[in-house]
Every structure is written in C-alpha cells, then in structure tokens.
N, C-alpha and C. Protein backbone atom coordinates (compact mmCIF):
# COMPACT_ATOMS: atom_id res chain seq x y z
N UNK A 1 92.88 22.27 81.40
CA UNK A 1 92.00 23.42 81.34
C UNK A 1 91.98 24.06 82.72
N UNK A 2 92.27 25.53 82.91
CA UNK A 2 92.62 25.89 83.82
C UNK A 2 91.21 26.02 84.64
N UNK A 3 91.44 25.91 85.88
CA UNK A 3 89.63 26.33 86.82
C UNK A 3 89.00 25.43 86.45
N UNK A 4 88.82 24.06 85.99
CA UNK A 4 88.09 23.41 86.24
C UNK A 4 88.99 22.38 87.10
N UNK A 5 88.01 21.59 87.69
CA UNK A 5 88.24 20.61 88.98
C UNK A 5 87.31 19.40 88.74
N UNK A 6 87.79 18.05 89.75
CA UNK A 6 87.09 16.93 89.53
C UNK A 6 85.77 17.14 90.45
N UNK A 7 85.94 18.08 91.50
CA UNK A 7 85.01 18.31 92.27
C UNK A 7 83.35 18.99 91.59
N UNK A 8 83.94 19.80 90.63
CA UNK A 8 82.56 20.60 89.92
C UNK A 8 81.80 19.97 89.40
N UNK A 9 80.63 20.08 89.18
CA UNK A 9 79.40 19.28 88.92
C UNK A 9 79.79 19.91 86.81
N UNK A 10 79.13 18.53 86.36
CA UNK A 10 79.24 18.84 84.87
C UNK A 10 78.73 19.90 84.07
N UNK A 11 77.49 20.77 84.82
CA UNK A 11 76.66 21.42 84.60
C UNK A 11 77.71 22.79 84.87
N UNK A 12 78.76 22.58 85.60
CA UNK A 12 79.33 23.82 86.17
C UNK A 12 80.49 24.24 84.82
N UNK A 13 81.33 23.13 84.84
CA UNK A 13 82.11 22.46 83.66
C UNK A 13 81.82 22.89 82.33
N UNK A 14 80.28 22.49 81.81
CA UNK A 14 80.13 22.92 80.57
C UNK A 14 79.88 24.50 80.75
N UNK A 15 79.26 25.42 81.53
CA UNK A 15 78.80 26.46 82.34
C UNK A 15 80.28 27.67 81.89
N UNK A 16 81.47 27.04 82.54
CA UNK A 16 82.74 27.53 82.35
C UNK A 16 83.16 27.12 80.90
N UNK A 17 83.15 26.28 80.65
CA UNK A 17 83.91 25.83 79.08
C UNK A 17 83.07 24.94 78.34
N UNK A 18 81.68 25.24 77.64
CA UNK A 18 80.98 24.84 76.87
C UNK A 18 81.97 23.34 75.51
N UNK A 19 83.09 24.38 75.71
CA UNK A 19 84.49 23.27 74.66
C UNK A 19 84.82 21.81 75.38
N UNK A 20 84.58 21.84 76.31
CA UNK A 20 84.94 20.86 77.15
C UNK A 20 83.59 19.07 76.43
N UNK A 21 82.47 19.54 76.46
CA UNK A 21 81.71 18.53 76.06
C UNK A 21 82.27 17.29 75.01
N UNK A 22 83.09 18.01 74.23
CA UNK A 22 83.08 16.71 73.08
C UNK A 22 84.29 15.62 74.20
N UNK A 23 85.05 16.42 74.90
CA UNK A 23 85.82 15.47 75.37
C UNK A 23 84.76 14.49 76.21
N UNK A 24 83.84 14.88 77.32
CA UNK A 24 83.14 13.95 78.09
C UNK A 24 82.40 13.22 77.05
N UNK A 25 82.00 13.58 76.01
CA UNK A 25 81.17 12.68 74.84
C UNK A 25 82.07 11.72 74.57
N UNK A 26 83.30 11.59 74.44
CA UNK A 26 84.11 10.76 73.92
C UNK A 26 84.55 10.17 74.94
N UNK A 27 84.34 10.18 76.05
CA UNK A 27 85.05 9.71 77.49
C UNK A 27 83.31 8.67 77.60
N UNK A 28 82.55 8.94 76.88
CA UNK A 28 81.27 7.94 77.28
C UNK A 28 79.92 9.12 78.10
N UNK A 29 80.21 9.79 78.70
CA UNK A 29 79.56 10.95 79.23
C UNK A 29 78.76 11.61 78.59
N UNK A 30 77.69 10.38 77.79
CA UNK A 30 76.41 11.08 76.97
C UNK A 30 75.32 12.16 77.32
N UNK A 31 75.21 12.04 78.51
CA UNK A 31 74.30 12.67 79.40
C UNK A 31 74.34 13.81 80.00
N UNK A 32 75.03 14.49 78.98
CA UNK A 32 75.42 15.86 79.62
C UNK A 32 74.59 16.95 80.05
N UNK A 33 72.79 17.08 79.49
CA UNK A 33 71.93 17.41 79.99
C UNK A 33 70.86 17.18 81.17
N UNK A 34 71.34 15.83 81.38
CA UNK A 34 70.49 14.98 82.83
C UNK A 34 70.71 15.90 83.62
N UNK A 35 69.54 15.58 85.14
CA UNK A 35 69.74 15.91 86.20
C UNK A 35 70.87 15.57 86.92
N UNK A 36 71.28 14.33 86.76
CA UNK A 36 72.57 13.95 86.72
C UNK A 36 73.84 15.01 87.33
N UNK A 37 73.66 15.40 85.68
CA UNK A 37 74.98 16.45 85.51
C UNK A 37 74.97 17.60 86.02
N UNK A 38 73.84 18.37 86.80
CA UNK A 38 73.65 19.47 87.90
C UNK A 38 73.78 18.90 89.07
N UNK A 39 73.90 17.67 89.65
CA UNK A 39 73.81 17.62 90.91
C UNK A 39 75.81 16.68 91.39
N UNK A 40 75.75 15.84 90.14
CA UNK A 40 77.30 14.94 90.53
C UNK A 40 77.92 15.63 90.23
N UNK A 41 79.66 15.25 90.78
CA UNK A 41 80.38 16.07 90.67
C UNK A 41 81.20 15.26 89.17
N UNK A 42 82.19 15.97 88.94
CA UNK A 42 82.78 15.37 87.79
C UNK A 42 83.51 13.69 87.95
N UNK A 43 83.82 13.81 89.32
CA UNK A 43 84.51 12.72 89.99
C UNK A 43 84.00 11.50 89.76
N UNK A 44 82.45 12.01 91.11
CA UNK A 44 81.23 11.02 90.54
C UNK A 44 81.11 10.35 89.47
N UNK A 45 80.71 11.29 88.84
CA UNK A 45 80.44 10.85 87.32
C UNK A 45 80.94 9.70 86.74
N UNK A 46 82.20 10.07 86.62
CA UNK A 46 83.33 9.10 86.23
C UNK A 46 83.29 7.89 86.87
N UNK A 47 83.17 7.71 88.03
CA UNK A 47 83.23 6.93 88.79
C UNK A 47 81.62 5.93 88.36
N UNK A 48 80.82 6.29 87.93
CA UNK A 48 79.96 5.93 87.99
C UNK A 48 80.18 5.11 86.41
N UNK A 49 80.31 6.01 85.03
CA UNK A 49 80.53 5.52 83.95
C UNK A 49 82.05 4.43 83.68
N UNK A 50 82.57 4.51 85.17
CA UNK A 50 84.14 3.49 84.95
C UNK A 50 84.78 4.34 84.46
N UNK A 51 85.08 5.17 84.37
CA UNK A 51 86.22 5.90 83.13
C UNK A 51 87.52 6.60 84.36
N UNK A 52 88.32 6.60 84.57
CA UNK A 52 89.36 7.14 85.05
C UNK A 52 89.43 8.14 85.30
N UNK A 53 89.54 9.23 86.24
CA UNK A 53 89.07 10.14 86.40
C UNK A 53 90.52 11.42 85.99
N UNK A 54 91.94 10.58 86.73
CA UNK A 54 92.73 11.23 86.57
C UNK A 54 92.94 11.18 84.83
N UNK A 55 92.95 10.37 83.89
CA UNK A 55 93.23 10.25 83.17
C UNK A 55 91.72 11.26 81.96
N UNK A 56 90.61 11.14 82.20
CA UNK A 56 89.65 12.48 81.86
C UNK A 56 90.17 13.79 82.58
N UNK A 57 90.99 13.96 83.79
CA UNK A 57 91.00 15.35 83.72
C UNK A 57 92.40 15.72 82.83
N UNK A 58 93.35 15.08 82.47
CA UNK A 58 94.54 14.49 81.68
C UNK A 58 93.31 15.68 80.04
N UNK A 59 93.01 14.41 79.54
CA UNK A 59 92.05 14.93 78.57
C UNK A 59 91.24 16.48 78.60
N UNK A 60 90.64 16.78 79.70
CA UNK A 60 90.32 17.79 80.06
C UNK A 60 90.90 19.37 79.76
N UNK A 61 92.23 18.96 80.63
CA UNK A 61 93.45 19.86 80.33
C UNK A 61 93.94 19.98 78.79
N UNK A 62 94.28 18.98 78.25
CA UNK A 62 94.72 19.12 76.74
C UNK A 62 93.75 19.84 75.73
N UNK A 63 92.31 19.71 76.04
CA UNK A 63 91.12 19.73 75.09
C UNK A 63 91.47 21.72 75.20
C-alpha cells in the first residue's frame, strides 16, 4: 500500500486507508481504537503484539 510506513501511528494508517484494518485485525491488532493506536507507531505496535513487522507491512502492501 503505497504512503503508508512502519513509522505512522495506526490512527494515521486507518486515517489514510480505512481498508487497511481487517489486515491489522487479522495480524492480532484488536485495538485499533485505543489510545494506543494515536500515539505508537505501526512498528511499535507490532513489536509489542510479537507479530513481524516486515512481514505485516508484506500484508499491508498486498491488502
């Protein structure tokens, strides 16, 4: 998905591509409304739920 980055906060992510959610839902990334998701970056995130980051932005791109 073009213009998005691991750097952008999730809030930014869904903000740009609302389409993008079912992939982080399925990557474990339930929390897509938390405070959470306005302040971490996508990286974070990942990092936090274990999930691979290169391999979600992999997903990202395809979605």
């Amino acid at each position: 998905m073009a213009g998005i980055t691991k750097e952008m906060t999730i809030g930014e992510i869904l903000r740009t591509n609302p389409g993008v959610a079912p992939v982080l839902m399925n990557a474990g990334m339930h929390c897509l409304g938390c405070p959470s998701a306005q302040a971490e970056s996508l990286e974070e995130a990942a990092m936090v739920h274990g999930i691979d980051i290169d391999e979600l932005m992999k997903a990202i791109a395809e979605a």
